[in-house]
N, C-alpha and C. Protein backbone atom coordinates (compact mmCIF):
# COMPACT_ATOMS: atom_id res chain seq x y z
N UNK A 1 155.20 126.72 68.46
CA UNK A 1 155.80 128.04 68.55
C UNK A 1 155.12 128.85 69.66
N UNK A 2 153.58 128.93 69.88
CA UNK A 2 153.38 130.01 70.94
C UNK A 2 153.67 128.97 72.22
N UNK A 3 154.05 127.88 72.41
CA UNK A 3 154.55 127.12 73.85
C UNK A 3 155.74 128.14 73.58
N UNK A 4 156.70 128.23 73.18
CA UNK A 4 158.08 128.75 73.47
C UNK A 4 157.90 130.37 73.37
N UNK A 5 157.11 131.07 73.00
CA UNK A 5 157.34 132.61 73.21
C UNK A 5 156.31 132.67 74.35
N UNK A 6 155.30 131.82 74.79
CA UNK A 6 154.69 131.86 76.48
C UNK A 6 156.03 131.63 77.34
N UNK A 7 156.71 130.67 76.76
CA UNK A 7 158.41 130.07 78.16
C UNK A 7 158.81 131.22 78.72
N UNK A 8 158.90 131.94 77.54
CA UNK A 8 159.81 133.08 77.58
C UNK A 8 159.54 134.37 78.97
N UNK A 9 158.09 134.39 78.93
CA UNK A 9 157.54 135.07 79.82
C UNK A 9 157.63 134.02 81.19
N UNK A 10 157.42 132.61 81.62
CA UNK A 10 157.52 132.09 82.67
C UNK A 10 158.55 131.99 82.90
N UNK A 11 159.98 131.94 81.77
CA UNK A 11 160.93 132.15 82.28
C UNK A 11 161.28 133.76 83.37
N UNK A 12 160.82 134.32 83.10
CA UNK A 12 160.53 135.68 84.23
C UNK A 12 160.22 135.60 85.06
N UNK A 13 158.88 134.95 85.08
CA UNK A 13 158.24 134.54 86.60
C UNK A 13 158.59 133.58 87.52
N UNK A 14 159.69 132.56 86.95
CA UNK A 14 159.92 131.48 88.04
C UNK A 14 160.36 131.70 88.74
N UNK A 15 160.43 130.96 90.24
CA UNK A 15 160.90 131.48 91.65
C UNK A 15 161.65 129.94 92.24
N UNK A 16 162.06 130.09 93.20
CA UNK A 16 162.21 128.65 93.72
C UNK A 16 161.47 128.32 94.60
N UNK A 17 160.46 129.49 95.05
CA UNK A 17 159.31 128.87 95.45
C UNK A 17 158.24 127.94 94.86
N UNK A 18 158.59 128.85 93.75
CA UNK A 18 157.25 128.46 92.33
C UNK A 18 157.79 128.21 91.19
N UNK A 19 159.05 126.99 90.88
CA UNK A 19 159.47 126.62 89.99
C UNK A 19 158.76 126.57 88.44
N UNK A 20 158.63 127.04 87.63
CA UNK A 20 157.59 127.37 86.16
C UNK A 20 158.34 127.00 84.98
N UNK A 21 159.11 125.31 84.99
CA UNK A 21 159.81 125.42 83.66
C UNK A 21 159.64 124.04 82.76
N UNK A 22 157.76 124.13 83.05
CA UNK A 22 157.08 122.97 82.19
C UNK A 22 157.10 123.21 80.93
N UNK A 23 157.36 124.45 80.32
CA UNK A 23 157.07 124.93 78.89
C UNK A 23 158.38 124.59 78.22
N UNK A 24 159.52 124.78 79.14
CA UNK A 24 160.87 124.83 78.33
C UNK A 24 161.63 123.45 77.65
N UNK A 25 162.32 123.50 77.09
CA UNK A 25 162.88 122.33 76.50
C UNK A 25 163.61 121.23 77.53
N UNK A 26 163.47 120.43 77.47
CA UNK A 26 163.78 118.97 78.63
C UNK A 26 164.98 118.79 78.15
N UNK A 27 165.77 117.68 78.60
CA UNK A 27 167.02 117.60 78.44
C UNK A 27 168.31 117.97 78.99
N UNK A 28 169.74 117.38 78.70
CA UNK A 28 170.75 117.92 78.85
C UNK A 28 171.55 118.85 77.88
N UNK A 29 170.51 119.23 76.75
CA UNK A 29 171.31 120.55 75.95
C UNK A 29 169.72 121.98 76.07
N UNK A 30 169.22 121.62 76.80
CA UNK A 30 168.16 122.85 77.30
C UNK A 30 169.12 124.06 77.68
N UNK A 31 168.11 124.99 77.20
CA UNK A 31 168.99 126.34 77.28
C UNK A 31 168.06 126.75 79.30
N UNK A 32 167.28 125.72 79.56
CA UNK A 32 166.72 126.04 81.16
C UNK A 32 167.57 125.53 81.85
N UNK A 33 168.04 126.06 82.52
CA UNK A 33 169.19 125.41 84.13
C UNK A 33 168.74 124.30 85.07
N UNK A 34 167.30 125.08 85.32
CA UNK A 34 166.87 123.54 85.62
C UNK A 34 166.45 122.70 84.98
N UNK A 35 166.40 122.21 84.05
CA UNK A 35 165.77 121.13 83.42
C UNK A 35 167.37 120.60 83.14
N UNK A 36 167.93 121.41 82.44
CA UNK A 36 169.50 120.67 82.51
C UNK A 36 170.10 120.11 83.74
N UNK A 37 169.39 120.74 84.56
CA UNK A 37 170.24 120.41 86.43
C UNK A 37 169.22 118.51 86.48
N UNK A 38 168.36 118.60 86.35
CA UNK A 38 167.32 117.59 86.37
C UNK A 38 167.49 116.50 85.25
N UNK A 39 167.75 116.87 84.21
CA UNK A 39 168.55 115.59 83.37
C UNK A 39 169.86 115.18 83.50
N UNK A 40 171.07 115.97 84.57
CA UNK A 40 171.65 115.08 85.43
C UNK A 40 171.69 114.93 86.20
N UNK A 41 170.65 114.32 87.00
CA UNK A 41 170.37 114.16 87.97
C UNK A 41 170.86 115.41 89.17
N UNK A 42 170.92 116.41 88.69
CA UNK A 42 171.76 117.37 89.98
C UNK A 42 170.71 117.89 90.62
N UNK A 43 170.71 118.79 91.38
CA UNK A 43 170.04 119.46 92.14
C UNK A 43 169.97 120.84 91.64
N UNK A 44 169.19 121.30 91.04
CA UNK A 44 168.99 122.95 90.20
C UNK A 44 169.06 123.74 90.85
N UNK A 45 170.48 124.77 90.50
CA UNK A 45 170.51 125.85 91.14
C UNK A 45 169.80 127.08 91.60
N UNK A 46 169.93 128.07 92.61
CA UNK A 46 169.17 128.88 93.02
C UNK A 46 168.23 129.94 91.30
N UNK A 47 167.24 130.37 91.91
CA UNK A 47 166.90 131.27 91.17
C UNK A 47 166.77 132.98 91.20
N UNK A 48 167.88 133.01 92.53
CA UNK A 48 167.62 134.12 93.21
C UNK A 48 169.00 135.16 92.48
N UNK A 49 169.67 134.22 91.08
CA UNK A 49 170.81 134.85 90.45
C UNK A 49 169.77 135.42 89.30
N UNK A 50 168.64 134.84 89.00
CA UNK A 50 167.93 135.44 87.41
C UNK A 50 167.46 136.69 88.05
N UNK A 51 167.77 136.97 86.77
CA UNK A 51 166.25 138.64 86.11
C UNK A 51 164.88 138.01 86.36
N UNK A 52 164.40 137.99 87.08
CA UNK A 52 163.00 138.42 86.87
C UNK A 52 161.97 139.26 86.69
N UNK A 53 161.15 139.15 86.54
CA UNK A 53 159.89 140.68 86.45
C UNK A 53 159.24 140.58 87.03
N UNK A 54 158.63 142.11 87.47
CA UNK A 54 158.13 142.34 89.06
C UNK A 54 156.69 141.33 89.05
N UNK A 55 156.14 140.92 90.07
CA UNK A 55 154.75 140.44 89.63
C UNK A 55 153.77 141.20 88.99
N UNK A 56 153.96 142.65 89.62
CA UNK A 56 152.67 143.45 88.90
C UNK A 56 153.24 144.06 87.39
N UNK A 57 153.96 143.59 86.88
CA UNK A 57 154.75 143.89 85.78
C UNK A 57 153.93 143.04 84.93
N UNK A 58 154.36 141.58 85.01
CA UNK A 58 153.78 140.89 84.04
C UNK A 58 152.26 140.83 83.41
N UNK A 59 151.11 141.00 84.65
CA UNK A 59 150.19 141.23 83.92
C UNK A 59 149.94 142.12 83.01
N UNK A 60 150.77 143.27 83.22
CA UNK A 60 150.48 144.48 82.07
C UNK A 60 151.14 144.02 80.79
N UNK A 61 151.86 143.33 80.67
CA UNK A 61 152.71 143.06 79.57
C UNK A 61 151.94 141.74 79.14
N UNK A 62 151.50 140.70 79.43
CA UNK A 62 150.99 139.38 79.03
C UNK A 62 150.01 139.67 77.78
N UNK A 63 149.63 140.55 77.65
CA UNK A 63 148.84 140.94 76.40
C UNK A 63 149.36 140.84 75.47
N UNK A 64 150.51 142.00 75.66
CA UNK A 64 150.94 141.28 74.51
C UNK A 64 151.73 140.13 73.94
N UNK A 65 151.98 139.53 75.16
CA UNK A 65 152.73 137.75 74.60
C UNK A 65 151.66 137.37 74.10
N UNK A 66 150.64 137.28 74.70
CA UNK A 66 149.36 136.58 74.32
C UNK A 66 149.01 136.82 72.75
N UNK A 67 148.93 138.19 72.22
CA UNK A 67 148.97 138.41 71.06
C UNK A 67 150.26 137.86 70.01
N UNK A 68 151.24 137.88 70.69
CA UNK A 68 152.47 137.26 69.84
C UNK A 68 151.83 136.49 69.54
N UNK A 69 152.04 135.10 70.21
CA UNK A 69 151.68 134.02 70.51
C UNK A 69 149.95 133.55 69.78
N UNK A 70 149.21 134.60 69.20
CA UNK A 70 148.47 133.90 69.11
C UNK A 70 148.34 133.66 67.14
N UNK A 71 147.40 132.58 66.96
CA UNK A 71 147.65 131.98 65.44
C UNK A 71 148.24 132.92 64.42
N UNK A 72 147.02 134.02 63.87
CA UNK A 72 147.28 135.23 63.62
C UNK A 72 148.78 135.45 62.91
N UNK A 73 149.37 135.94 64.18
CA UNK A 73 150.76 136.67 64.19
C UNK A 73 151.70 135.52 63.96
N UNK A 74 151.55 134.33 64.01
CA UNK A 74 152.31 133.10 64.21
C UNK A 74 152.48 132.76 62.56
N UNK A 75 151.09 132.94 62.11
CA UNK A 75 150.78 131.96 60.51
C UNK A 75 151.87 133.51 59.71
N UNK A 76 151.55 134.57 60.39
CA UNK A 76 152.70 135.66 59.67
C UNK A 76 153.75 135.16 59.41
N UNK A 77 154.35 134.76 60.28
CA UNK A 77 155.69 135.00 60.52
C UNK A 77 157.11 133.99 60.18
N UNK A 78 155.41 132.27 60.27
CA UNK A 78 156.46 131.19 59.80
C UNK A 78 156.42 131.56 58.19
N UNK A 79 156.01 131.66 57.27
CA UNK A 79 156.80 132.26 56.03
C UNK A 79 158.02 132.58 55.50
N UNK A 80 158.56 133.68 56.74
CA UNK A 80 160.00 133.80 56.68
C UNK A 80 160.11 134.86 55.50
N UNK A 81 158.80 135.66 55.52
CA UNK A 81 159.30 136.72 54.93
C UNK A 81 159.38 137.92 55.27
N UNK A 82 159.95 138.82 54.40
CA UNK A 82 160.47 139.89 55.57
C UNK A 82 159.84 141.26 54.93
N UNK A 83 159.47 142.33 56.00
CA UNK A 83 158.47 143.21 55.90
C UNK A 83 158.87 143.98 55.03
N UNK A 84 160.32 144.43 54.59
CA UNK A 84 160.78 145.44 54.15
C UNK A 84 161.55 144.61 52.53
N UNK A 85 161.30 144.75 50.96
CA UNK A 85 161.60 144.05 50.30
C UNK A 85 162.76 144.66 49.56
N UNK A 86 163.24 145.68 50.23
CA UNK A 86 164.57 146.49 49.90
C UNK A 86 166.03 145.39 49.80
C-alpha cells in the first residue's frame, strides 16, 4: 500500500525527460499509459498532455505522502473502519 500512494505523487512528477513509472502497476490493464504503451510493445505517449506539479510544489507537499504512507496511518486504515459510527 505505501508503494501505490508514493505512485501517486511520481505520477506528478514524471516527465519524458525523466520517465518515473517504476512504482505503478505493469501490464496491459495498468491504469499508467506508459506501462500499458510498453506491454504492447508501443511506443508511450507524450507526457506533455498530464497535470503535473510544479517541482517546487512537491517538496512542500511530500510530507505529507510520506506520512500517509507511513505504517502508522496504513495499520489505521486497512481495518476498514470508519471514523464516524453514525
Amino acid at each position: 500500500m505505501k508503494t501505490s500512494i508514493l505512485a501517486t505523487i511520481f505520477h506528478c512528477k514524471s516527465t519524458n525527460a525523466k520517465p518515473m513509472h517504476s512504482k505503478y502497476p505493469e501490464g496491459k490493464l495498468s491504469w499508467c499509459f506508459y506501462n500499458r504503451a510498453k506491454a504492447d510493445n508501443k511506443v508511450p505517449g507524450s507526457h506533455k498532455s498530464m497535470k503535473r506539479k510544479l517541482s517546487e510544489v512537491i517538496p512542500k507537499i511530500m510530507p505529507g505522502y510520506q506520512r500517509l504512507a507511513s505504517k502508522e496511518i496504513i495499520l489505521r486504515c486497512v481495518s476498514g473502519k470508519t471514523q464516524n459510527a453514525n
